[in-house]
Each structure stands twice: as C-alpha cells, then as structure tokens.
Protein backbone atom coordinates (compact mmCIF):
# COMPACT_ATOMS: atom_id res chain seq x y z
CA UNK A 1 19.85 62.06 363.74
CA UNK A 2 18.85 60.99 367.06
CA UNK A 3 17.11 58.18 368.67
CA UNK A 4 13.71 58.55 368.47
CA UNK A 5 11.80 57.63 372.12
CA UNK A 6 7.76 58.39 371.39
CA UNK A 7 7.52 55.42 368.67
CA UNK A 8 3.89 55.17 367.60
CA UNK A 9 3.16 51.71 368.18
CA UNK A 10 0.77 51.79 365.95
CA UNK A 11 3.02 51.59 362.83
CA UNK A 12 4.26 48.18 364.07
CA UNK A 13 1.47 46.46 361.90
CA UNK A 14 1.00 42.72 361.11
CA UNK A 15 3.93 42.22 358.31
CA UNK A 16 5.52 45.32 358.51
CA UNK A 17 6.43 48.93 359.75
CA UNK A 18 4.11 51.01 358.00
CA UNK A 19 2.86 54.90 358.48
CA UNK A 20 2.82 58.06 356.85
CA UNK A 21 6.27 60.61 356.56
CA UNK A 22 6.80 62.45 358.34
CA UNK A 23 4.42 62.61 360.93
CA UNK A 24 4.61 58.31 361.85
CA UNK A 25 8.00 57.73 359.84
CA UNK A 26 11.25 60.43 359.45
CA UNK A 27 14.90 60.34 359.84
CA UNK A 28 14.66 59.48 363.56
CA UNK A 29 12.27 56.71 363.27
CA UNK A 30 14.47 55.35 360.57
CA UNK A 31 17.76 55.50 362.42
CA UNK A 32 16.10 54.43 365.45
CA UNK A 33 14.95 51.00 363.73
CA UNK A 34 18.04 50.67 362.47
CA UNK A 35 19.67 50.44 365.94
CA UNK A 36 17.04 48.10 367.10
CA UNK A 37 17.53 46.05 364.35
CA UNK A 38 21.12 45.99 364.19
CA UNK A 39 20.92 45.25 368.16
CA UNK A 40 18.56 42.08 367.40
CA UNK A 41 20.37 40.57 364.96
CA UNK A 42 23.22 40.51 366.83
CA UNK A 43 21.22 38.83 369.55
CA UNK A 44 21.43 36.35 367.00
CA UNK A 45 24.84 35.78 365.91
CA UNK A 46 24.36 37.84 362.97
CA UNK A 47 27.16 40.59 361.43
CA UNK A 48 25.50 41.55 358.21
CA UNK A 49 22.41 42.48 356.66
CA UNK A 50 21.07 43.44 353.09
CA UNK A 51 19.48 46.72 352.48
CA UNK A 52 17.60 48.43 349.76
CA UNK A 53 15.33 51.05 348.77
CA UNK A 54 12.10 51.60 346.57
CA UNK A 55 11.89 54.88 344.95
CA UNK A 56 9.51 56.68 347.09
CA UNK A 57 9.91 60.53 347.51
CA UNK A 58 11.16 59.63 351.44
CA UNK A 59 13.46 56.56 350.64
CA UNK A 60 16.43 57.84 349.80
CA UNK A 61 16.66 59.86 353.62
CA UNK A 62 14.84 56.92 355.16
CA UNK A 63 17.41 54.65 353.74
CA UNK A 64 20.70 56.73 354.58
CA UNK A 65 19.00 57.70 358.42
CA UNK A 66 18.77 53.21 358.91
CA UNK A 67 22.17 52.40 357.26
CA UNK A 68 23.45 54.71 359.76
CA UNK A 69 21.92 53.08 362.45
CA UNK A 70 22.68 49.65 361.52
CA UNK A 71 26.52 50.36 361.07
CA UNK A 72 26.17 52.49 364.52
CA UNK A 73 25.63 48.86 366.40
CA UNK A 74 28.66 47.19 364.23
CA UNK A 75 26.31 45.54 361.93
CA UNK A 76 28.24 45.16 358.06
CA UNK A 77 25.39 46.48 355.58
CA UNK A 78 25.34 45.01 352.36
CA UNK A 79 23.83 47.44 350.61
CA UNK A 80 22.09 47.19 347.08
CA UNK A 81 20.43 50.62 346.76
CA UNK A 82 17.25 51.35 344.87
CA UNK A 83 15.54 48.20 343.84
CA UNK A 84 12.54 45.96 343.89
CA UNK A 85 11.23 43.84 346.79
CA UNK A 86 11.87 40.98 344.74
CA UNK A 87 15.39 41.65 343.84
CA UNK A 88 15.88 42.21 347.75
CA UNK A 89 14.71 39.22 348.19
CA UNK A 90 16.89 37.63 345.46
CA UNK A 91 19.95 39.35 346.97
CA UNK A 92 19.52 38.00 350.40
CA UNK A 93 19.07 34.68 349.65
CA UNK A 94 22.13 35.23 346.68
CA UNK A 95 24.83 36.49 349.00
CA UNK A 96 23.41 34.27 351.71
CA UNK A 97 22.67 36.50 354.17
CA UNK A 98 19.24 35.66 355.98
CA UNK A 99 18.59 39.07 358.00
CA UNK A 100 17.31 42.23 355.93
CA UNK A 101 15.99 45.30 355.86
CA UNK A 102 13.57 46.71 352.44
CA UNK A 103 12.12 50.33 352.74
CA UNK A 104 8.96 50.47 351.31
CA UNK A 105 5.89 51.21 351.96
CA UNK A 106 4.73 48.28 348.49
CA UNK A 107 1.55 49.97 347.24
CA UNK A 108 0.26 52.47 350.17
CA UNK A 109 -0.45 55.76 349.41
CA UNK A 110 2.69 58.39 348.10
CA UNK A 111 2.81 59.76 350.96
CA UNK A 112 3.75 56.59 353.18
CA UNK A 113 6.74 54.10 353.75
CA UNK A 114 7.63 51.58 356.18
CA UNK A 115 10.28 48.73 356.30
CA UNK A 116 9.80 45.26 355.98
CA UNK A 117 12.52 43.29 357.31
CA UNK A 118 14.27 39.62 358.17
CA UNK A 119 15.87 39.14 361.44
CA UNK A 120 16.75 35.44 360.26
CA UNK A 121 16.04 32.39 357.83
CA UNK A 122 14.84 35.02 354.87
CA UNK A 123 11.45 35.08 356.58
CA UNK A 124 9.87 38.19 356.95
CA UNK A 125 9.27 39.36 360.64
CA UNK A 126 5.09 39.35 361.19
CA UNK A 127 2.65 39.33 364.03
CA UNK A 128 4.49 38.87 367.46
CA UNK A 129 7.29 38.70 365.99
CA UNK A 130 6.96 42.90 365.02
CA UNK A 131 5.01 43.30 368.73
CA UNK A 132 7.93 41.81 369.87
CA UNK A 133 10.54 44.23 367.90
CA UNK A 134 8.71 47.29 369.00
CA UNK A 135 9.12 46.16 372.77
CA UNK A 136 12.49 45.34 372.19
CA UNK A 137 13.48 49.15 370.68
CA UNK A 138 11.30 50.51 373.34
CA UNK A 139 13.74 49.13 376.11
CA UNK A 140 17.00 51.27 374.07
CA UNK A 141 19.36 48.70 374.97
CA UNK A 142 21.35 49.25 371.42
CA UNK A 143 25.14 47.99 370.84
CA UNK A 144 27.32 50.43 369.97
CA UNK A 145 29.90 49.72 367.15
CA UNK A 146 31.96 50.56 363.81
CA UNK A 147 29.76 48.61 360.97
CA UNK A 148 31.19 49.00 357.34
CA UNK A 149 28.78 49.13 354.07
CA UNK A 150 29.44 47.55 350.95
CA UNK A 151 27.89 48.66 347.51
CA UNK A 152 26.59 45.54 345.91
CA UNK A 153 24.66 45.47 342.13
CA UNK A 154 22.47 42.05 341.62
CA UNK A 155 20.30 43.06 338.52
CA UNK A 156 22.07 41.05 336.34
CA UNK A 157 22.03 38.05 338.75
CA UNK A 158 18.50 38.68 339.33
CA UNK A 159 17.56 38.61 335.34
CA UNK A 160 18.83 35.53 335.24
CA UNK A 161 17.41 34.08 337.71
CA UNK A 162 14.17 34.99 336.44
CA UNK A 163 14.97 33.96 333.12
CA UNK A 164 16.74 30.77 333.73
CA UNK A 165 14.04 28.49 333.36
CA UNK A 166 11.50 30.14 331.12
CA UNK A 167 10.67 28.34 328.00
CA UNK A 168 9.02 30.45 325.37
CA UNK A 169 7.17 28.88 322.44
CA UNK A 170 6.91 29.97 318.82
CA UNK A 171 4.02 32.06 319.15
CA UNK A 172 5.52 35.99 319.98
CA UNK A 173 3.11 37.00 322.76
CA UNK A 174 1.77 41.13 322.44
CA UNK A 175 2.16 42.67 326.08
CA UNK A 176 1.56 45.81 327.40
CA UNK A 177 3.62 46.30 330.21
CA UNK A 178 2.70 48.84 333.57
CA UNK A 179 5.22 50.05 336.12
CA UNK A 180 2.73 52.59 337.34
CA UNK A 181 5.65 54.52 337.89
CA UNK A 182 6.83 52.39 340.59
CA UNK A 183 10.16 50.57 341.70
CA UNK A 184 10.15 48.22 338.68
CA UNK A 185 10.30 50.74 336.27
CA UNK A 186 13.83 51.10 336.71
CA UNK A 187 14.03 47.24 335.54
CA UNK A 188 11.18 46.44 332.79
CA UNK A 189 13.00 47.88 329.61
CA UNK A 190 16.60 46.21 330.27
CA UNK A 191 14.83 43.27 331.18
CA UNK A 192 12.09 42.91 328.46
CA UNK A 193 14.76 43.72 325.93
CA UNK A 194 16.06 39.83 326.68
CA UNK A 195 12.34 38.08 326.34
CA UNK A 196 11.13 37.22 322.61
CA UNK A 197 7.95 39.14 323.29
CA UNK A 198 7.04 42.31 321.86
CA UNK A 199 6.51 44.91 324.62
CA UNK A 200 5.30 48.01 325.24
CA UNK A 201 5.90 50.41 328.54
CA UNK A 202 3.44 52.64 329.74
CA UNK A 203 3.89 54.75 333.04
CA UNK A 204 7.64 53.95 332.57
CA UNK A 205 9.38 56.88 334.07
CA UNK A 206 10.64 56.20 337.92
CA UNK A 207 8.39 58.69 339.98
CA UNK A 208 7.82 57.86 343.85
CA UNK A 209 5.09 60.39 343.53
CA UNK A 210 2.93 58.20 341.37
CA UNK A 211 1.59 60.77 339.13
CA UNK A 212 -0.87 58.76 336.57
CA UNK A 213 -2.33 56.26 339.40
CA UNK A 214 -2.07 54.51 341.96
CA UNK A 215 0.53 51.83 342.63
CA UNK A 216 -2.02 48.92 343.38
CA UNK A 217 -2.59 46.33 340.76
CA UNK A 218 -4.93 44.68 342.37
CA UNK A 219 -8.07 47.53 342.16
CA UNK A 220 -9.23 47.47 339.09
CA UNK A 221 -9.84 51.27 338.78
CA UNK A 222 -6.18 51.69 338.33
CA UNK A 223 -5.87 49.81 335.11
CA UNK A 224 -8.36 51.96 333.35
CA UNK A 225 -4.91 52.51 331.42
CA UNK A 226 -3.98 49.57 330.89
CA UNK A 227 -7.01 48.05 329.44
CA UNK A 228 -7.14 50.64 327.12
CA UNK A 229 -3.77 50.18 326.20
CA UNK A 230 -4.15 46.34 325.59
CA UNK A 231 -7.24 47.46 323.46
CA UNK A 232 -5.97 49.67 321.30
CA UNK A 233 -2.46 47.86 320.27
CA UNK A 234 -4.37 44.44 320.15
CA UNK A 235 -2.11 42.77 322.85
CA UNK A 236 -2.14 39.50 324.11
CA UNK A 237 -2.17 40.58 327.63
CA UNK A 238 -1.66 43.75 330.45
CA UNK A 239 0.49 43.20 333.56
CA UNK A 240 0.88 45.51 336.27
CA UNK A 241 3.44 45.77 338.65
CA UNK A 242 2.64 47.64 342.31
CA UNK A 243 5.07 50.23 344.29
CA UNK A 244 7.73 47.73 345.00
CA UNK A 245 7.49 45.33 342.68
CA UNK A 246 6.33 41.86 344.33
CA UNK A 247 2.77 41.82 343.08
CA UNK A 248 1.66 41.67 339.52
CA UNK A 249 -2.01 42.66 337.87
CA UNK A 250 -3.49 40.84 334.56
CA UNK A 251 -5.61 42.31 332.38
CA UNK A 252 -6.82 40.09 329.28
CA UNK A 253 -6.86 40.27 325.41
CA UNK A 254 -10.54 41.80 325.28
CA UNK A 255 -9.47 44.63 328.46
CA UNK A 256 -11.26 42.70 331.14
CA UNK A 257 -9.75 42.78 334.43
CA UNK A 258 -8.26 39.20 335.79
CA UNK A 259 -8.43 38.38 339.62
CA UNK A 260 -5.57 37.26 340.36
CA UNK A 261 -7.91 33.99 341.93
CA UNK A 262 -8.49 33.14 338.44
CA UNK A 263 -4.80 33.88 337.27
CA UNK A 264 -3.88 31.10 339.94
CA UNK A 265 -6.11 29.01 338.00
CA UNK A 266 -4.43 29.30 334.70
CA UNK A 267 -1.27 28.71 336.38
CA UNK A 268 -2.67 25.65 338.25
CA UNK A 269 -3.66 24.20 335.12
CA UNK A 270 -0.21 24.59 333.67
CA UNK A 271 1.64 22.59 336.15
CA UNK A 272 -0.16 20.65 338.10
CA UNK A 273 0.79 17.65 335.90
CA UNK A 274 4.32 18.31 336.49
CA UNK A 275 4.58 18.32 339.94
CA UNK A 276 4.41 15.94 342.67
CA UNK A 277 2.72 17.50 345.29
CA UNK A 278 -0.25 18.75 344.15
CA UNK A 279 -1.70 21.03 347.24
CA UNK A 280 -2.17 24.58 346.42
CA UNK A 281 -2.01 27.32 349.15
CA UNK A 282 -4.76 30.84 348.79
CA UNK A 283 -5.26 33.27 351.19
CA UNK A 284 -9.17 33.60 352.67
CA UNK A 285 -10.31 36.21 350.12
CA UNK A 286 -10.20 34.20 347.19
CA UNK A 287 -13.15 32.68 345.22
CA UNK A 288 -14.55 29.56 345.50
CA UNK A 289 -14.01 29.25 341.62
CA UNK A 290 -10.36 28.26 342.59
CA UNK A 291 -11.24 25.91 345.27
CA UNK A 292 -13.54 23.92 342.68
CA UNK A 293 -11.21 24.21 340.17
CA UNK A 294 -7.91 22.75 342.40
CA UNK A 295 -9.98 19.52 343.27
CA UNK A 296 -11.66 19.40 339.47
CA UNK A 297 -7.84 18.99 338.49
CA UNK A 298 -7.23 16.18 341.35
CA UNK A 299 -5.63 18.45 343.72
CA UNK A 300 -5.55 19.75 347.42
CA UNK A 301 -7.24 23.59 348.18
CA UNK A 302 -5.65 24.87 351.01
CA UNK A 303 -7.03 27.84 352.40
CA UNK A 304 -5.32 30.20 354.61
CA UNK A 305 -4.73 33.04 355.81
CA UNK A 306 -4.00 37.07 354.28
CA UNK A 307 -0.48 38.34 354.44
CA UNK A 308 2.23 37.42 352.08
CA UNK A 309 4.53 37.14 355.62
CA UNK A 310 2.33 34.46 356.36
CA UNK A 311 1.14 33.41 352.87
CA UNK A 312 4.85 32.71 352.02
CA UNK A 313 6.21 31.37 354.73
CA UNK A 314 3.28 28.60 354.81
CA UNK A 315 4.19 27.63 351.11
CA UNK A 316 7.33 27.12 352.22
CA UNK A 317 6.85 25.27 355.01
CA UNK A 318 4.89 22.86 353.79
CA UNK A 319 6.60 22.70 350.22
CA UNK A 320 4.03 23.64 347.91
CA UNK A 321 4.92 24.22 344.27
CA UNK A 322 2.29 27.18 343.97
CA UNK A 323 0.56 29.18 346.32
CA UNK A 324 -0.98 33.01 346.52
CA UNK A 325 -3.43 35.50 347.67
CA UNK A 326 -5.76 37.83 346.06
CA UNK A 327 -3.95 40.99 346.75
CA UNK A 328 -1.64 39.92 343.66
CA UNK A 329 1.53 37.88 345.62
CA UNK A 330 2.29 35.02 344.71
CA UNK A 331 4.86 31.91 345.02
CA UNK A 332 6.17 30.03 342.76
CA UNK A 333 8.53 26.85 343.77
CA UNK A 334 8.38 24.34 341.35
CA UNK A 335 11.34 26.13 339.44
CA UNK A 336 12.04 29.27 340.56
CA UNK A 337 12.99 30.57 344.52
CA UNK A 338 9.20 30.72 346.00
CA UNK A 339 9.30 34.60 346.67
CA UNK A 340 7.02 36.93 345.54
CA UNK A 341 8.05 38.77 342.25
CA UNK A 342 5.05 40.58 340.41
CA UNK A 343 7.86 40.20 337.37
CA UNK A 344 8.07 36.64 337.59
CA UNK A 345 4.17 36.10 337.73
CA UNK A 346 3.99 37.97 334.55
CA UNK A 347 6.87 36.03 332.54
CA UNK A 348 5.41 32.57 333.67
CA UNK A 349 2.04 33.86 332.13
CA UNK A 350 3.97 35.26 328.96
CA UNK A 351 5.92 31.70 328.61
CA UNK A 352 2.26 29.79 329.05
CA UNK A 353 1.06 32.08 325.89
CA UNK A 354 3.62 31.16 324.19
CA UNK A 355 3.43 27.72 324.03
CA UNK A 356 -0.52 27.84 323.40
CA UNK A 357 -2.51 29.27 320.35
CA UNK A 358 -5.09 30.29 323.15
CA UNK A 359 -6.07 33.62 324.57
CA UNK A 360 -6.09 34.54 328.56
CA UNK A 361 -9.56 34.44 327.67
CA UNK A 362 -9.61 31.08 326.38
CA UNK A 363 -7.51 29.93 329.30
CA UNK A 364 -10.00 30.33 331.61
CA UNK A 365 -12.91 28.65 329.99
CA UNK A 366 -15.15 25.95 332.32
CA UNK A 367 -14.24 27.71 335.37
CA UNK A 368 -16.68 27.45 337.59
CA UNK A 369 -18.74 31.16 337.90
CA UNK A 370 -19.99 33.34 341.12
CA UNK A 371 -20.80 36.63 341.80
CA UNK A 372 -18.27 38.40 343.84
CA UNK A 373 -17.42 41.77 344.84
CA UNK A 374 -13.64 43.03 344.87
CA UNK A 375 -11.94 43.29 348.31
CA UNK A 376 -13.58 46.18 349.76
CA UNK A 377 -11.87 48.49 352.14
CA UNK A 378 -14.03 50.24 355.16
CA UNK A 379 -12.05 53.21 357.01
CA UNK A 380 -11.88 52.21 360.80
CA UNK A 381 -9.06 53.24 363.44
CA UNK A 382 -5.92 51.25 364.35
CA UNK A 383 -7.15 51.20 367.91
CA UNK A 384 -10.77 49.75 367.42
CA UNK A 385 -10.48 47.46 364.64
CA UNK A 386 -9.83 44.36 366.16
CA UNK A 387 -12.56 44.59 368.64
CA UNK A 388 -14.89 45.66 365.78
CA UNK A 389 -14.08 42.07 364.30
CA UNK A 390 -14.34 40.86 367.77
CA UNK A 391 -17.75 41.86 367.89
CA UNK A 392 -18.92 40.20 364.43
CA UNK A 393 -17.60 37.57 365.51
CA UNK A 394 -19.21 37.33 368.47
CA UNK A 395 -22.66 38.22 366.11
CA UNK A 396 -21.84 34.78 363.94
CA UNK A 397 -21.23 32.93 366.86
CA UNK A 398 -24.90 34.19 367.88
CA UNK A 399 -25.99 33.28 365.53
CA UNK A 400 -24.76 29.73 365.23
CA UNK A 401 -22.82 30.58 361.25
CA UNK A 402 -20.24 28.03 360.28
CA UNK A 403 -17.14 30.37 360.91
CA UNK A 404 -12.92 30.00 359.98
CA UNK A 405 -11.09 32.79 362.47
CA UNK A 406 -8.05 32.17 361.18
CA UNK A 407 -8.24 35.64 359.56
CA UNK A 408 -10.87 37.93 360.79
CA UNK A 409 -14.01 36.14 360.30
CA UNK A 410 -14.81 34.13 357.27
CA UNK A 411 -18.48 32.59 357.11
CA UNK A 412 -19.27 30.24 354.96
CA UNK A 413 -23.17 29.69 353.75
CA UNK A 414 -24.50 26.96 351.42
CA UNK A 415 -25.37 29.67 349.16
CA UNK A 416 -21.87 31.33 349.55
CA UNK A 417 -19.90 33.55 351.56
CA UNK A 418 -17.95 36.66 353.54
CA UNK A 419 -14.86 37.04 354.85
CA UNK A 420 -14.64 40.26 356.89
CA UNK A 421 -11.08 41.12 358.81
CA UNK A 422 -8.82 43.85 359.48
CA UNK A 423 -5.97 45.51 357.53
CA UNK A 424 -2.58 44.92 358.78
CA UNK A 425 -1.33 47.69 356.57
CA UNK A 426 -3.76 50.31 357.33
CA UNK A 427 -6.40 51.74 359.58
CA UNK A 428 -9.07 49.90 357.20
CA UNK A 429 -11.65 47.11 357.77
CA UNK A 430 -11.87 44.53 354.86
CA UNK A 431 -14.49 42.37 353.52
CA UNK A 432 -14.75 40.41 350.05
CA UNK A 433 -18.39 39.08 349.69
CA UNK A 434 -19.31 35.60 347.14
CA UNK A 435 -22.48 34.19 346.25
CA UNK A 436 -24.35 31.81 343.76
CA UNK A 437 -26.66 34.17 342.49
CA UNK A 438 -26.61 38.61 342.61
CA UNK A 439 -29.85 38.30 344.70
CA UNK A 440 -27.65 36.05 347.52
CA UNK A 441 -24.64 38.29 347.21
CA UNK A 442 -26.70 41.35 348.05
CA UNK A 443 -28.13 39.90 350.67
CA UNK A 444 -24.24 39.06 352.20
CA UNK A 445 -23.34 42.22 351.40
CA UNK A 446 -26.11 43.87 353.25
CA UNK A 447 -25.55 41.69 356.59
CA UNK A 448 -21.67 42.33 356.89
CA UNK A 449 -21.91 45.91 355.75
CA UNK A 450 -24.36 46.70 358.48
CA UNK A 451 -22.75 44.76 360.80
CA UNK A 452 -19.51 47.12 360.34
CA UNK A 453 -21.05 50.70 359.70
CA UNK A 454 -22.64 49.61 363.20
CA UNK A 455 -19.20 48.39 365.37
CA UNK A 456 -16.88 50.80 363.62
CA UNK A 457 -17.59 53.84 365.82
C-alpha cells in the first residue's frame, strides 16, 4: 500500500466518500483516507476510533488497507469487524468514542463502496465538512505513529439495546423479513429468534454481490419479492432492510408498497400523545399527506432538508422525538438512541401491531390522499449537476414560483408540487413530483422533466 496522490475529488460527495472499486476506490484510496483521517482526529485531541465493515465484495481489503492507515498515524482502532451501520453507530456511542470510520457504500450499486465517517461528537462528517477533508489529505501532512487495534463484539449489546424498550402485545404479528442479502443478514435470525413474532427470512444468505435484487428498500421494484412473500404466507407485514442496514422498507398485509412518508404517519400517530415536544422533522421529498396529518394531530411539520447527515443531526439538535426522510432513515428519540437503524424502524412497527387488532392497512385510514410519483432519478455528471439546478432555479425565479432552496429547488403550487435537486451519492439528478389531481401531476411532471432533459447536457 501506498499513499495515493491523484484523489478524485469527485468521490468526496455530500455525506460521504462514495465511488466505484476499483477505478474511484482501492487499497490506496483506502489507506490513504485512513492517514488523513487518523491525522485529523488527532488535530483534535483524539487517540481512538471505531471501525467496521459491511459485507461488500471490496470491504474486507478496503477495511484492512484503512486500519492500516489509521494505526500508521498512532491512532488506537477499535475495531468491530463486519457489521451494520447501525450497530457502528451503537458501538461508538457504547464505548464512547465519538470519531469513526464505516465502509460502505449503504445501498449503491455492487460494484461501489465508500466510507462514512465521524471526526467528533458521533456526527457524521457532510458538506464542507468532507470538502474540507479532501483539502486536508490533499496537503499529505500525515503523523506518523505505532497505533494498536483491538477486536471488539457489540451484537449482543446492540440486541439489547434495540430490545430494551419494546413492548409487544398479545396479538403474535406474521412478518416476512428481507435482508436482500445485505449487511443485516448476518443479524436478523439471532435477533428475531428473541421477538414473540413469527418470522420468516427471505434473501437471508450474506452476499455483497446482491444476487436476487437490489439493496434499496426504498424502490418499490425491489420488493416484487417481498410482496409476494407477504401474500402468499398471509403476513401481517414485509420489511426490508438496505446494504448496510440503517434504512428499512414496509410493505403491507394486502402486498402494497408503504412510503416510508406514510410509515412516519403511523408512527406519528403512535406517540405523539406521549411526548412532549410534538415537532416532527421530514426531509423535502416527502408528501404533503404527512404535513396535513402532523398538524391534524396538533403538531409541528418541519420540513427540511435530504441527507440523513443532515436529517439526523437536525433531530438532534433541536430534540425531536421523531424525525425522517423518504429514502427510508429514520430517528427515533423518544426511547431509543436517535440513529438510524432500518431494524429498529421495523420492531417499533412490529410492537405497534401488536398492541392493535388493526392491519398496516387499517393504520393508515383518513390520511389525507395525492397523487405522487416515487423519487425519480435522472443520470447527469458530477461536474454539471449543480449548475443544472442552478439554472432551474434561476427558471422559477423567472418565473416568479414560490421556491424553498434549502435542497435543490422545491416549488410549491396551490395545486401541489416538485422538488428537483441533486444526488449527493451519485452522478444523478432527482425530482419527486405531488399533485391534487393526475391531470395536475402530469402537468408538474412535464415542466421539471423538460426543464432537466434541457440543462443536463
């Protein structure tokens, strides 16, 4: 290994380090982060850091190439091996160590990883913060020391932490559980086998090449099992977990797919009547259907922006018991540690179940009804998507919209409305499009569309 000097920038991406192996990401990228980030942290009176692993084809050589690294600069790696993003998570805030490093690339394509990572306070490193960290590698100003790693398990820990203040009613809920083949599939069955539920496992087996679909609960199209699944056995419910485990997919008793806007709702329902403060965080891609429903219930909507980086940390800061985003993360701090566990979304649905004699179904009747489309993604380049947003922007300002930047562009119409920004884990344009009636939503649809085939050159 060697340090690696022609770093493509572009990999430094909003919440993350993100590209494809080998050609963005290999050994020497790796070990190279791991100097820079050992480096930092000590910049900030840090001597250890937590470490894991999803199980990716490339994570295993990612993961030895950055421990390296890190010990290289006399950082002390705690390191807890193949595991969820949650259960990193967990560990870090466990042991009490507040800078970390997860390899994973959550629910890209097989063929990617990437590394998010904590230089302090548990908070993942986003925006300037990354800009900032690419700079700071660039300048190869890396301490030199004799670090020492330490083999640490925190499953167990981490089970009962989930667990520890779930309360399951009589009623034994049917679930069909999917893995997708992903990082928690080496968790589900030791888990589950502790829950009075009566699973099933599909897509069990641990494969980082993903072999029966994609790792991203929040497209329908890769549920198609799922909902067949739940169909057949007559469950109660179908959760989905993606790559690394922090985001979680619902599909319902009758095998209909269940934004995870209208999952917040259930959970909304559930507690806010047991909490005092009753705001309730979503990112800009969600449906208005939430946003009536939060002040329906007496509550606070607060909309902002995409990125669980961002999405989190906001929660946090301004100590909401419940907050999320479409993509399938979200946060839940009215009993448990307000990170994002795809796991622990599912369980709190299981334990509402339980204590109710309704279906998912049922659970969402009266909620107010639009016609959306699903997040849509629009192939662009890394180096022109911002300025294509820049230049729809400019269009709405033209043409005197009522417009929210803090994402991208989100215009809001009487009638409904678009939100149209760029991907911070991809070279993708993305739009989500809402209306009252189909008639308005094609209309949106056809605007914004136009607007990007035309820029996105």
């Amino acid at each position: 290994m060697q340090i690696k000097k022609d770093l493509n920038k572009y990999i430094f991406r909003g919440y993350d380090i993100r590209g494809v192996v080998p050609q963005d990401i290999d050994v020497d990228t790796a070990y190279t982060i791991g100097l820079g980030f050992g480096s930092k942290i000590q910049d900030l009176k840090r001597e250890k850091c937590v470490v894991g692993y999803d199980n990716r084809i490339s994570s295993p050589d990612l993961h030895q190439a950055l421990v390296q690294g890190l010990i290289d600069t006399g950082v002390n790696v705690i390191d807890i091996g193949l595991t969820t993003t949650p259960m990193y998570y967990f560990a870090c805030l466990d042991l009490k160590i507040d800078s970390g490093i997860m390899i994973t690339a959550s629910h890209n394509p097989k063929d990617e990883n990437g590394f998010k990572f904590a230089f302090s306070d548990y908070q993942n490193a986003k925006g300037e913060e990354i800009t900032d960290f690419y700079n700071y590698i660039m300048k190869a100003n890396f301490k030199t020391g004799e670090g020492t790693i330490t083999k640490k398990e925190v499953k167990e820990d981490y089970f009962k932490a989930l667990l520890s203040n779930i309360s399951f009613g009589k009623r034994k809920v049917k679930v069909v559980l999917d893995p997708g083949n992903g990082t928690t599939s080496i968790l589900l069955a030791d888990l589950f086998k502790n829950i009075p539920v009566d699973y099933t496992i599909i897509n069990g087996e641990s494969n980082g090449t993903f072999p029966n679909h994609h790792p991203d609960p929040s497209i329908e199209s890769n549920l198609e099992e799922l909902k067949h699944a739940v169909i057949e056995s007559k469950a109660d419910v179908g959760l989905a977990f993606d790559g690394d485990g922090d985001r979680v997919g619902i599909i319902s008793n009758l095998g209909k797919f269940v934004p995870i806007d209208y999952y917040m709702i259930i959970i909304i329902r559930d507690i806010i009547n047991k909490v005092k403060n009753k705001t309730f965080l979503y990112d800009v891609k969600c449906s208005k259907s939430l946003e009536d429903e939060i002040i329906k219930l007496g509550g606070t909507p607060y909309c902002y922006r995409t990125g669980n980086s961002y999405t989190k940390a906001k929660v946090k800061e301004l100590d909401l018991p419940f907050g999320g985003e479409l993509s399938g993360h979200v946060y839940f701090r009215d009993k448990f540690l307000g990170f994002d566990s795809g796991i622990y979304a599912g369980i709190r649905l299981l334990e509402i179940l339980s204590n109710t004699n309704k279906s998912v179904e049922e659970l969402l009747e009266g909620v107010n009804k639009y016609y959306s489309t699903p997040e849509m993604k629009y192939k662009s380049r890394d180096d022109i998507k911002a300025k294509v947003i820049e230049k729809i922007q400019a269009y709405c300002e033209e043409k005197g919209y009522n417009i929210n930047t803090i994402d991208g562009v989100r215009i809001t119409f009487t009638y409904g409305w678009a939100s149209v920004r760029m991907s911070n884990t991809g070279p993708n344009i993305t739009a989500r499009f809402e209306a009252t009636t189909k008639e308005r939503l094609e209309e949106i649809k056809n605007e914004f569309e136009g607007l990007i085939k035309k820029y996105n050159n």
